[in-house]
N, C-alpha and C. Protein backbone atom coordinates (compact mmCIF):
# COMPACT_ATOMS: atom_id res chain seq x y z
N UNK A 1 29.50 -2.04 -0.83
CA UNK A 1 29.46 -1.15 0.31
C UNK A 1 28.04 -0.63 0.48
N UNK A 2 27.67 -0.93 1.77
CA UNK A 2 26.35 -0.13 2.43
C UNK A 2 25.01 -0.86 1.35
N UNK A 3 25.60 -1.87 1.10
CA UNK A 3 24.42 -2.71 0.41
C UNK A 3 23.47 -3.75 1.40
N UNK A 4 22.47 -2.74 2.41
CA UNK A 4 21.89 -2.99 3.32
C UNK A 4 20.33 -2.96 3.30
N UNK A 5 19.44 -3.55 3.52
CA UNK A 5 18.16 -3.79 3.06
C UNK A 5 17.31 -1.62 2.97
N UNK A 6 17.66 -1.20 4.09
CA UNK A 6 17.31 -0.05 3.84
C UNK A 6 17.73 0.56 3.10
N UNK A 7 18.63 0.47 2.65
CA UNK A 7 19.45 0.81 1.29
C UNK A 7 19.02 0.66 0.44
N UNK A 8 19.51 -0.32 -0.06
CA UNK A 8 18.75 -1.22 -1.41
C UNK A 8 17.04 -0.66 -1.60
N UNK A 9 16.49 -0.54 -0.74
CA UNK A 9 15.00 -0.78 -0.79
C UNK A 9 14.45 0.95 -1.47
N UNK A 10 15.80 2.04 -1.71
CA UNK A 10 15.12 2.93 -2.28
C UNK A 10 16.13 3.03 -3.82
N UNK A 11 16.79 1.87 -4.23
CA UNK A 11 17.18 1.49 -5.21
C UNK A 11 15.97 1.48 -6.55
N UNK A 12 15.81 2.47 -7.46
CA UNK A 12 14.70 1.84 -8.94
C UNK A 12 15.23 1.11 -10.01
N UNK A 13 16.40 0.42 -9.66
CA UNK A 13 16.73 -0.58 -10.64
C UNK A 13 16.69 -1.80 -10.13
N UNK A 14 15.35 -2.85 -10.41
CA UNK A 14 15.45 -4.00 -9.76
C UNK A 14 16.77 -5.08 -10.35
N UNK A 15 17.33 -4.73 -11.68
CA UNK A 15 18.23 -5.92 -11.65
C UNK A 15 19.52 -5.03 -11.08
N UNK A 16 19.73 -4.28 -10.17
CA UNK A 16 20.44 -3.81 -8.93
C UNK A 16 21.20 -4.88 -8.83
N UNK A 17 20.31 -5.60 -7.15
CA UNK A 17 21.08 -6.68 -6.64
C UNK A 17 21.69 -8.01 -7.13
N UNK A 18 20.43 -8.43 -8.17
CA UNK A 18 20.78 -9.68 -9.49
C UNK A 18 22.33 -9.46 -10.11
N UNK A 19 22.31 -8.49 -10.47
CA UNK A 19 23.98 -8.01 -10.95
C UNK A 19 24.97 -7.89 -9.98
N UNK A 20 24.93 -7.33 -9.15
CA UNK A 20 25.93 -7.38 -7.86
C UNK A 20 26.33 -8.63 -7.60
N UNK A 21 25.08 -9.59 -7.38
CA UNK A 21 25.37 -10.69 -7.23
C UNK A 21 26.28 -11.85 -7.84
N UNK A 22 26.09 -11.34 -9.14
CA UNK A 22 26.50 -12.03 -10.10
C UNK A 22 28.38 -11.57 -10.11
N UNK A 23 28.64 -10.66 -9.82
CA UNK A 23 29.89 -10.09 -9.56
C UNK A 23 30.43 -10.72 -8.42
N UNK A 24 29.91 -11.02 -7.21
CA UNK A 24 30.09 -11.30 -5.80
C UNK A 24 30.26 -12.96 -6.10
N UNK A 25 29.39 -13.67 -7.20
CA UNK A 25 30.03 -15.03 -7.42
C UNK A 25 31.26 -15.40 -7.95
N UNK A 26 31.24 -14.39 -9.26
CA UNK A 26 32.34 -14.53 -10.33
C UNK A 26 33.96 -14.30 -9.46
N UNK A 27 33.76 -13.48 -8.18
CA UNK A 27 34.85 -12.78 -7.84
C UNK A 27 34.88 -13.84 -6.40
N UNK A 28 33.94 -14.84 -6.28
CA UNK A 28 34.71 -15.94 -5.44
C UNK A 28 34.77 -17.10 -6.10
N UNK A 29 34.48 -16.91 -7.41
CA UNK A 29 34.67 -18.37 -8.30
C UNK A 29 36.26 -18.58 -8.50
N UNK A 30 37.01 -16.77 -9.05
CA UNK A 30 38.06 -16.86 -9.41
C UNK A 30 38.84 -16.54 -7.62
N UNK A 31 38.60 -16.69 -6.76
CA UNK A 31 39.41 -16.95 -5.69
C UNK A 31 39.39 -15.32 -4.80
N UNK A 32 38.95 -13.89 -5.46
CA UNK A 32 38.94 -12.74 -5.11
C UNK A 32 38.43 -12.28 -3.87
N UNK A 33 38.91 -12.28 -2.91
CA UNK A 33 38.23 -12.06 -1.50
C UNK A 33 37.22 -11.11 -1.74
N UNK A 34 36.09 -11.36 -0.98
CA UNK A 34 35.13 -10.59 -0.79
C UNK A 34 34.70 -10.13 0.64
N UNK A 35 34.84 -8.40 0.31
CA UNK A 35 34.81 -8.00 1.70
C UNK A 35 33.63 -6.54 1.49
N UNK A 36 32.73 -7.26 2.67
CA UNK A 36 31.21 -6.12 3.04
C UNK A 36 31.75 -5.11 4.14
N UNK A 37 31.19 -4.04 3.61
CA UNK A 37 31.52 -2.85 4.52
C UNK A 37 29.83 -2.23 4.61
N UNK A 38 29.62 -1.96 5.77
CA UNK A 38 27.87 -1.47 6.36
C UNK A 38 28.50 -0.40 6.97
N UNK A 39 27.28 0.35 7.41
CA UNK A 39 27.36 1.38 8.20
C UNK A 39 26.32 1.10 9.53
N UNK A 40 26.89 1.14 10.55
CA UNK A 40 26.42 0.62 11.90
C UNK A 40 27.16 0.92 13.02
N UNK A 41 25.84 1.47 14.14
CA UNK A 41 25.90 2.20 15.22
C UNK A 41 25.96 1.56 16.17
N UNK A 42 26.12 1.79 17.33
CA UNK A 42 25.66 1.18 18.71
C UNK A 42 24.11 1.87 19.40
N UNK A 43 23.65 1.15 20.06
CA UNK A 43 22.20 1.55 20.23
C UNK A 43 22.26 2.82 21.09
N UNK A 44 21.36 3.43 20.51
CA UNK A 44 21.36 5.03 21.33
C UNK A 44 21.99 5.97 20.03
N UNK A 45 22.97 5.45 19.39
CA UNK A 45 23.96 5.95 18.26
C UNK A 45 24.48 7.32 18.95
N UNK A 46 25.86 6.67 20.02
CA UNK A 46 26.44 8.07 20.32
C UNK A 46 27.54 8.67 19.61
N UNK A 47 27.98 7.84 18.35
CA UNK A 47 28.60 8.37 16.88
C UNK A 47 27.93 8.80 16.49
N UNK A 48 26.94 9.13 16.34
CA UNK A 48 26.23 10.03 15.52
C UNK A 48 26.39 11.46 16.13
N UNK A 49 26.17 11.53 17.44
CA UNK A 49 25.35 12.93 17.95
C UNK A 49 26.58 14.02 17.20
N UNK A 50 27.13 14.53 16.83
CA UNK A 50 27.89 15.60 16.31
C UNK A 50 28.00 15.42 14.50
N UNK A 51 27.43 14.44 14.13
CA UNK A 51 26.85 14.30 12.80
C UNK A 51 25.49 15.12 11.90
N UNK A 52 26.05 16.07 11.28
CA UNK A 52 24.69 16.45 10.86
C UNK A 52 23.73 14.94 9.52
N UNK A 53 25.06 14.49 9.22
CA UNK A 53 24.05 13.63 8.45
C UNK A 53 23.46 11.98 8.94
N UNK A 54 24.41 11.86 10.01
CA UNK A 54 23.88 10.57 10.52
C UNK A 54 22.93 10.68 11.73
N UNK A 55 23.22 11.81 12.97
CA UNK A 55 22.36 12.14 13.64
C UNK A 55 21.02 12.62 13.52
N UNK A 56 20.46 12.69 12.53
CA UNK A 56 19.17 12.19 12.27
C UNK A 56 18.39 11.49 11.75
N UNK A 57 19.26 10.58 11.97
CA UNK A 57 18.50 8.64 12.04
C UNK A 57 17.73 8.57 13.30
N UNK A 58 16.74 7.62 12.96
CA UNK A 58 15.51 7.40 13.92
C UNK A 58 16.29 6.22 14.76
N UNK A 59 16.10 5.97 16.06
CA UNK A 59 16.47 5.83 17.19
C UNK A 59 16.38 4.45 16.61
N UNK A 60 17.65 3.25 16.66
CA UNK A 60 17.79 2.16 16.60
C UNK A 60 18.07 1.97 15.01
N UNK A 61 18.09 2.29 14.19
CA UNK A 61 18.50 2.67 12.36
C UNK A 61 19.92 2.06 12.64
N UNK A 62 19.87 0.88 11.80
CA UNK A 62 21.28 0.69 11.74
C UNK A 62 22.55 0.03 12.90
N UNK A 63 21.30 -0.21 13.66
CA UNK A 63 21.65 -0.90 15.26
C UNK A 63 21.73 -2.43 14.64
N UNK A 64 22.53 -3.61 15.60
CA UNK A 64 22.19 -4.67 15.91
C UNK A 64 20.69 -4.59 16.17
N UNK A 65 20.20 -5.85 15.37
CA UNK A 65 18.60 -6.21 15.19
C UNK A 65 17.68 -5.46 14.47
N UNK A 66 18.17 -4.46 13.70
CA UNK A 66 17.64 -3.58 12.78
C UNK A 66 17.47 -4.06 11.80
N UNK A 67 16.39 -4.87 11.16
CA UNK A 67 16.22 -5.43 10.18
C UNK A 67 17.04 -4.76 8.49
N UNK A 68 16.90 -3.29 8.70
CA UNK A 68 17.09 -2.80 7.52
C UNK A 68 18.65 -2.65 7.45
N UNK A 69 19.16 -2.77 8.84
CA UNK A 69 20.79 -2.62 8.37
C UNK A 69 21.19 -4.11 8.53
N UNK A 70 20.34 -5.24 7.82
CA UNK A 70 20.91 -6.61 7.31
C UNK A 70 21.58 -6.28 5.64
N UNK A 71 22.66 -6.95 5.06
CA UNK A 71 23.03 -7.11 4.53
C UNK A 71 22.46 -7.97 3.12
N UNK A 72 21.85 -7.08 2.05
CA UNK A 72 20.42 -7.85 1.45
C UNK A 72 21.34 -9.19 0.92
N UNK A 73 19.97 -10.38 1.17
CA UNK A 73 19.88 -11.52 0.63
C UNK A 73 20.74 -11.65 -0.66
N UNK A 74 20.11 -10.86 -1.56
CA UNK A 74 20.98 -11.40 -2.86
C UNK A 74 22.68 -11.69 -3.14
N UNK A 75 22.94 -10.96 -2.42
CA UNK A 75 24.99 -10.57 -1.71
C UNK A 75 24.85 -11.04 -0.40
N UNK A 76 24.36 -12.00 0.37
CA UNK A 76 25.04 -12.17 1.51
C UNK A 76 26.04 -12.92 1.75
N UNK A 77 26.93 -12.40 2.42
CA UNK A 77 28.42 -13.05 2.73
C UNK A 77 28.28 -14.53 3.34
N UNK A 78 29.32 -15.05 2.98
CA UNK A 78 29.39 -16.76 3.07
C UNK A 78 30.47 -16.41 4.13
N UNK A 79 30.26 -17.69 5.09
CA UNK A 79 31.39 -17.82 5.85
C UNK A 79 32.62 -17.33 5.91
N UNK A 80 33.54 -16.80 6.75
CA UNK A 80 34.83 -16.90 6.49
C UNK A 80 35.10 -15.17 5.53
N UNK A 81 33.64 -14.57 5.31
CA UNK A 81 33.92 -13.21 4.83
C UNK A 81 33.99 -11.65 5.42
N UNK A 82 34.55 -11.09 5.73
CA UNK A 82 34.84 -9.96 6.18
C UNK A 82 33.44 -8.88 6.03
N UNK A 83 32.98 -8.62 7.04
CA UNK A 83 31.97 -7.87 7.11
C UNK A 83 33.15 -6.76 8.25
N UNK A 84 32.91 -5.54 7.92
CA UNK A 84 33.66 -4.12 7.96
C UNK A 84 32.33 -3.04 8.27
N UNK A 85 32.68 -2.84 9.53
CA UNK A 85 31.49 -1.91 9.83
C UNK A 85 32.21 -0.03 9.88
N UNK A 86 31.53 0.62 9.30
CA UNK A 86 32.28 2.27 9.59
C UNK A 86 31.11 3.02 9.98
N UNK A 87 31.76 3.92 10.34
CA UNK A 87 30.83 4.69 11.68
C UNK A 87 30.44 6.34 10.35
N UNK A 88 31.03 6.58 9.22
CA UNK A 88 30.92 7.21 8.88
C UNK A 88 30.75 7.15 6.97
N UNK A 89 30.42 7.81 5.58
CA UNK A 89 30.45 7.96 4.86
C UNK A 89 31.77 7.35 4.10
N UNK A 90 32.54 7.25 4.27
CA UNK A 90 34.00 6.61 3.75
C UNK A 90 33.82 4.97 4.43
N UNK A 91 34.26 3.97 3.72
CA UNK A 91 34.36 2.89 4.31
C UNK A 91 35.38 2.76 5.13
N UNK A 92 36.65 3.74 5.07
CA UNK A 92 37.81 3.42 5.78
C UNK A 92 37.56 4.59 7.39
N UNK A 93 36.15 5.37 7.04
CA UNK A 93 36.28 6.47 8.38
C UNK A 93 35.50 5.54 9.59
N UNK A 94 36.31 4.97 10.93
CA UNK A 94 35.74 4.72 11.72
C UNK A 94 35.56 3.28 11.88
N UNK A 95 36.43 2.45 10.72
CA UNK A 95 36.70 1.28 10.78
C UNK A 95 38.28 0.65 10.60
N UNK A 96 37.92 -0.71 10.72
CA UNK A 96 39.12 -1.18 10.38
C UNK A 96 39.62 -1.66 8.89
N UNK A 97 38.52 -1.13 7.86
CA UNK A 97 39.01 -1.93 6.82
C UNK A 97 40.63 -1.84 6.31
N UNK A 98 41.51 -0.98 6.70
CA UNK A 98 42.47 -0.45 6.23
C UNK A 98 43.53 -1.89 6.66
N UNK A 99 42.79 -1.84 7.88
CA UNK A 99 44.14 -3.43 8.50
C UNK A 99 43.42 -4.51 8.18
N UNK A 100 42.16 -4.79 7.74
CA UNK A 100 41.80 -6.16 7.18
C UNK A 100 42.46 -6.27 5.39
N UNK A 101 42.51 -5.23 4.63
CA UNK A 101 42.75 -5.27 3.66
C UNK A 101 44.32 -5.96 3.89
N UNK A 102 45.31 -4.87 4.57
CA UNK A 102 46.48 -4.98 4.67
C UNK A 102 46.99 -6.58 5.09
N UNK A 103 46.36 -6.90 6.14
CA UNK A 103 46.30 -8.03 6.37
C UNK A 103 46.37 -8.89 5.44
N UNK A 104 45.30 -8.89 5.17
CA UNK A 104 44.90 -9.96 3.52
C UNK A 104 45.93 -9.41 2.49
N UNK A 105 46.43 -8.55 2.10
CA UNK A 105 47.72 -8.49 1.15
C UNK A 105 46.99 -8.07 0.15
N UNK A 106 45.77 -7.50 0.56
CA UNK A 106 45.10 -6.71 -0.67
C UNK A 106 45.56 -5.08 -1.26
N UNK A 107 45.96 -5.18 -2.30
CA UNK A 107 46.83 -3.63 -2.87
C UNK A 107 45.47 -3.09 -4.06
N UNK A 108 44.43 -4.48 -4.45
CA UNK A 108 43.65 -3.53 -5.61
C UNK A 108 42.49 -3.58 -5.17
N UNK A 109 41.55 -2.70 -4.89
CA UNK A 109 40.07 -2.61 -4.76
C UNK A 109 39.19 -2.45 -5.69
N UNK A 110 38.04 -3.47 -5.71
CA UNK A 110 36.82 -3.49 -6.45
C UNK A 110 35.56 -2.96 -5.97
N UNK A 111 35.60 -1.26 -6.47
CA UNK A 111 34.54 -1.29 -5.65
C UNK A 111 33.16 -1.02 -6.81
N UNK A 112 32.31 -1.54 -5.38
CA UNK A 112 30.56 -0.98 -5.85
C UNK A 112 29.54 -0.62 -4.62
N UNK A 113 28.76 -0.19 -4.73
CA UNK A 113 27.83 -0.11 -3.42
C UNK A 113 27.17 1.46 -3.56
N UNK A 114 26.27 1.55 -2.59
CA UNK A 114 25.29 2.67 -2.81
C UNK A 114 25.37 3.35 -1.55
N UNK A 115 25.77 4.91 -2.17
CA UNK A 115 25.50 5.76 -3.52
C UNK A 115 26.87 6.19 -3.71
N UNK A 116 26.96 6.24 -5.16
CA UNK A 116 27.79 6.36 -5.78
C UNK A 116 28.23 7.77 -5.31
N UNK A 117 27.42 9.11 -5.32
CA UNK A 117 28.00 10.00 -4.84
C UNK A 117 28.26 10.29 -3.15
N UNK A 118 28.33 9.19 -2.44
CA UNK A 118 28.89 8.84 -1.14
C UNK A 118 29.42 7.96 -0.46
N UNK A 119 29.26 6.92 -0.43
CA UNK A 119 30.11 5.71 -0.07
C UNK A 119 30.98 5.63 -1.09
N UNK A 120 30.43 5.12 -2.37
CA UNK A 120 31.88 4.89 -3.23
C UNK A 120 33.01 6.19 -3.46
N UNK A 121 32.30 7.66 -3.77
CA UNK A 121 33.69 8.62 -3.94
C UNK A 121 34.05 8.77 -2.78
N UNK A 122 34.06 8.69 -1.40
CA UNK A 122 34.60 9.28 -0.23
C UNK A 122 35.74 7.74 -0.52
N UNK A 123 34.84 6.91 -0.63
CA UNK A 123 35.74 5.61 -0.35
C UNK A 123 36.92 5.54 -1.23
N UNK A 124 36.66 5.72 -2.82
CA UNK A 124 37.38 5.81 -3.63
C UNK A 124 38.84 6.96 -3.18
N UNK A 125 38.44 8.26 -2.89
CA UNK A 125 39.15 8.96 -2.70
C UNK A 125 40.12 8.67 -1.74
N UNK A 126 39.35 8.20 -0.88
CA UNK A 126 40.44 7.79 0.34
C UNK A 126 41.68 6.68 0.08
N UNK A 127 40.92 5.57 -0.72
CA UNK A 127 41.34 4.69 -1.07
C UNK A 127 42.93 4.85 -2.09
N UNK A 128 42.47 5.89 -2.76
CA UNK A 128 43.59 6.40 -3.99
C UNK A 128 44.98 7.14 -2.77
N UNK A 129 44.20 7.81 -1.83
CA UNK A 129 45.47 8.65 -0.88
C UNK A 129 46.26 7.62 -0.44
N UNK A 130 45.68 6.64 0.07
CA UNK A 130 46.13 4.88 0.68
C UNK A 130 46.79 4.45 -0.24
N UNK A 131 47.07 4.31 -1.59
CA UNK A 131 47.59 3.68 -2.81
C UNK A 131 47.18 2.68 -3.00
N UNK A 132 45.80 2.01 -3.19
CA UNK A 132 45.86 1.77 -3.14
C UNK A 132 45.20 1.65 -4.46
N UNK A 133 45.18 0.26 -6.05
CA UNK A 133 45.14 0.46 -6.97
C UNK A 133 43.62 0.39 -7.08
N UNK A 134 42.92 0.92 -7.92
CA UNK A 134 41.54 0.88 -7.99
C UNK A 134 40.40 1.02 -8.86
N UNK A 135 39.21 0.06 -9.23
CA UNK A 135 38.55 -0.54 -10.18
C UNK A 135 36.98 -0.45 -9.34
N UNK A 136 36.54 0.20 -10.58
CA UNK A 136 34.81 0.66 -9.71
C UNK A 136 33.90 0.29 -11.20
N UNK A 137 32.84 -0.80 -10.60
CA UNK A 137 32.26 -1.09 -11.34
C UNK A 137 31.06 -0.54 -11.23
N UNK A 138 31.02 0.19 -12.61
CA UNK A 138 30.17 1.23 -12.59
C UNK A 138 28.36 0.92 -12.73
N UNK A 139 28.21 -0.12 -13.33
CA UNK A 139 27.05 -0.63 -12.58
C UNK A 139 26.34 -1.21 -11.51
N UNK A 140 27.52 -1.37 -10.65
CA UNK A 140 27.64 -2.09 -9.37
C UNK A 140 27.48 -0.89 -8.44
N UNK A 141 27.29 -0.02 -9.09
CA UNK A 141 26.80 1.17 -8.04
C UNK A 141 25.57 2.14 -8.06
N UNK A 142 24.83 2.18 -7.44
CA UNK A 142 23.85 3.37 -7.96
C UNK A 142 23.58 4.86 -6.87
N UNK A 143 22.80 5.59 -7.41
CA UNK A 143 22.72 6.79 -7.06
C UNK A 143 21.32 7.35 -7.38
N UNK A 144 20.89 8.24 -6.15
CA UNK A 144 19.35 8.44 -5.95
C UNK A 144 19.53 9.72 -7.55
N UNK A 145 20.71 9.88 -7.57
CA UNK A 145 20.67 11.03 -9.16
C UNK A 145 21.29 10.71 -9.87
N UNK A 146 20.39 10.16 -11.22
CA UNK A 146 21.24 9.45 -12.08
C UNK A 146 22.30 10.36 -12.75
N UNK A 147 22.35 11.80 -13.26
CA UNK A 147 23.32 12.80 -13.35
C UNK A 147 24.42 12.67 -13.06
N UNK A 148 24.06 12.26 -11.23
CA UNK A 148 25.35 12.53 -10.64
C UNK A 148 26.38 11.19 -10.64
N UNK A 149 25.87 10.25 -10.80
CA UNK A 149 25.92 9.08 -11.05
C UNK A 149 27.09 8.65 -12.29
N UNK A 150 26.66 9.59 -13.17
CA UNK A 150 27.05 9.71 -13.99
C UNK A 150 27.98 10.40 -14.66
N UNK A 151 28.27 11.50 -14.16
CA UNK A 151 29.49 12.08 -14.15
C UNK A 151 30.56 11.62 -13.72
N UNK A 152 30.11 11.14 -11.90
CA UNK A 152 30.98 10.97 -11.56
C UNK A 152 32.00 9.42 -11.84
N UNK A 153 30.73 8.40 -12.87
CA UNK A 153 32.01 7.01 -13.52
C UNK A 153 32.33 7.37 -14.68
N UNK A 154 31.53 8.28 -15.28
CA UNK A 154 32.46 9.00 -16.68
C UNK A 154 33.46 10.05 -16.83
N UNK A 155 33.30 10.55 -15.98
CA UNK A 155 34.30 12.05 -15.74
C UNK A 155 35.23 11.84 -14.25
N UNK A 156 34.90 11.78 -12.94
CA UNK A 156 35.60 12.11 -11.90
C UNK A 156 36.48 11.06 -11.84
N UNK A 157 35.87 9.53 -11.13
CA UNK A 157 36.46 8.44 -11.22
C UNK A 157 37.52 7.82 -12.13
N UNK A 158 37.29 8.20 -12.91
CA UNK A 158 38.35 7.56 -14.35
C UNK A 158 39.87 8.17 -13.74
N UNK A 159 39.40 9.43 -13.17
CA UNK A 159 41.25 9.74 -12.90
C UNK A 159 41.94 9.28 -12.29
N UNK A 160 41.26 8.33 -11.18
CA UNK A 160 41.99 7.70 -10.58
C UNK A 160 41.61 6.04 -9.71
N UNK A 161 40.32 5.56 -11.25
CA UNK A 161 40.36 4.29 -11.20
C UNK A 161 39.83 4.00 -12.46
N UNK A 162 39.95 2.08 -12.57
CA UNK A 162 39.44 1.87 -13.90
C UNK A 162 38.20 1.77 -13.78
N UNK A 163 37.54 2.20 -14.70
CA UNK A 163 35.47 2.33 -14.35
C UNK A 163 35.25 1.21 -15.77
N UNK A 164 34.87 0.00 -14.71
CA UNK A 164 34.01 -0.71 -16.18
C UNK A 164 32.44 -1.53 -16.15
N UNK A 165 32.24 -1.99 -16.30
CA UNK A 165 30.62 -2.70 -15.95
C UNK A 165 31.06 -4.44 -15.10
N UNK A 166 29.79 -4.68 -14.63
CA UNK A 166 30.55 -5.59 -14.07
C UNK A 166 30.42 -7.32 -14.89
N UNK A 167 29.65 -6.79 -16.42
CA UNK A 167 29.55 -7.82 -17.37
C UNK A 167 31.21 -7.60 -17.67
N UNK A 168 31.82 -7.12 -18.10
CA UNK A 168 33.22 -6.29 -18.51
C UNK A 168 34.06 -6.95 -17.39
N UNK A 169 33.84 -6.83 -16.11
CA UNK A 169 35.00 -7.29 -14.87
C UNK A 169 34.65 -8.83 -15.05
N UNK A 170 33.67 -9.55 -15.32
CA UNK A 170 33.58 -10.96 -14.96
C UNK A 170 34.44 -11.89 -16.50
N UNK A 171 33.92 -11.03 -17.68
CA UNK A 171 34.82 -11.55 -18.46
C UNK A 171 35.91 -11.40 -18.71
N UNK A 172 36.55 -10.26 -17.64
CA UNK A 172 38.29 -10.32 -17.61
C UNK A 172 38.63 -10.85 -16.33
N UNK A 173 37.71 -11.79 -15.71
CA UNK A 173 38.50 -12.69 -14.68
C UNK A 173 38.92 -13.91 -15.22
N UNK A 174 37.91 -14.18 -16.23
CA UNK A 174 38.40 -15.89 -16.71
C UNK A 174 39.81 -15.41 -17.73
């Protein structure tokens, strides 16, 4: 989630994306749908204007042709993969992921993506009200505070998903 070049690019762990990646293979080697969720506006961004945190994005941020809201190289989706756009902090606020999942007959979510204290807990949370079962790989996510980062896959998350690394998720797919 929201693993988008402007994103990524204030990431200080370069083996970041190398690892993600490596998750994003393992989890279409063993057959696991893989589905991208971005955050993206329409030009002008008139979702934003009653946003204190998105309405002050610089004019075109996150638009079609916005270089920085591409989907970085290292994870880019292959054909035939679900790219999920939300208009807000939760992956499920302002999109459809709720009926692509459903669709697909998906009941367990794997999540990762940046920042951990916003995309993934809004997502997570929401996700748990949805029932839906849930697994957050805790290196598959980062956060501009490593603290917070940190609490929240050792302490918050655990209550109501499994938190493991994503060396840990690839050797319990085979």
């Amino acid at each position: 989630m929201d693993v988008q070049q402007a994103i990524t690019e204030r990431v200080p762990d370069p083996g970041y994306t190398p690892r993600l990646a490596r998750a994003v293979a393992a989890a279409r080697a063993a057959g696991v749908p893989v589905v991208y969720v971005v955050v993206g506006f329409r030009p002008g961004h008139p979702e934003t204007r009653s946003s204190p945190m998105f309405g002050a994005l610089p004019e075109g941020a996150f638009t079609d042709g916005d270089p920085g809201a591409a989907i970085h190289p290292d994870v880019a989706p292959e054909p035939g993969e679900s790219i999920v756009t939300k208009k807000r902090v939760s992956a499920f606020t302002g999109s459809d992921l709720d009926l692509v999942l459903r669709g697909g007959g998906i009941g367990h979510l794997v999540l990762t993506g940046l920042a951990t204290s916003g995309v993934v807990l809004s997502t997570l949370r929401q996700a748990a009200d949805l029932d839906y079962r849930l697994t957050v790989l805790a290196d598959g996510c980062g956060d501009a505070d490593p603290e917070v980062h940190r609490v929240l896959t050792e302490k918050v998350f655990p209550r109501q998903a499994e938190v493991i690394s994503v060396a840990d998720w690839i050797a319990g797919l085979s």
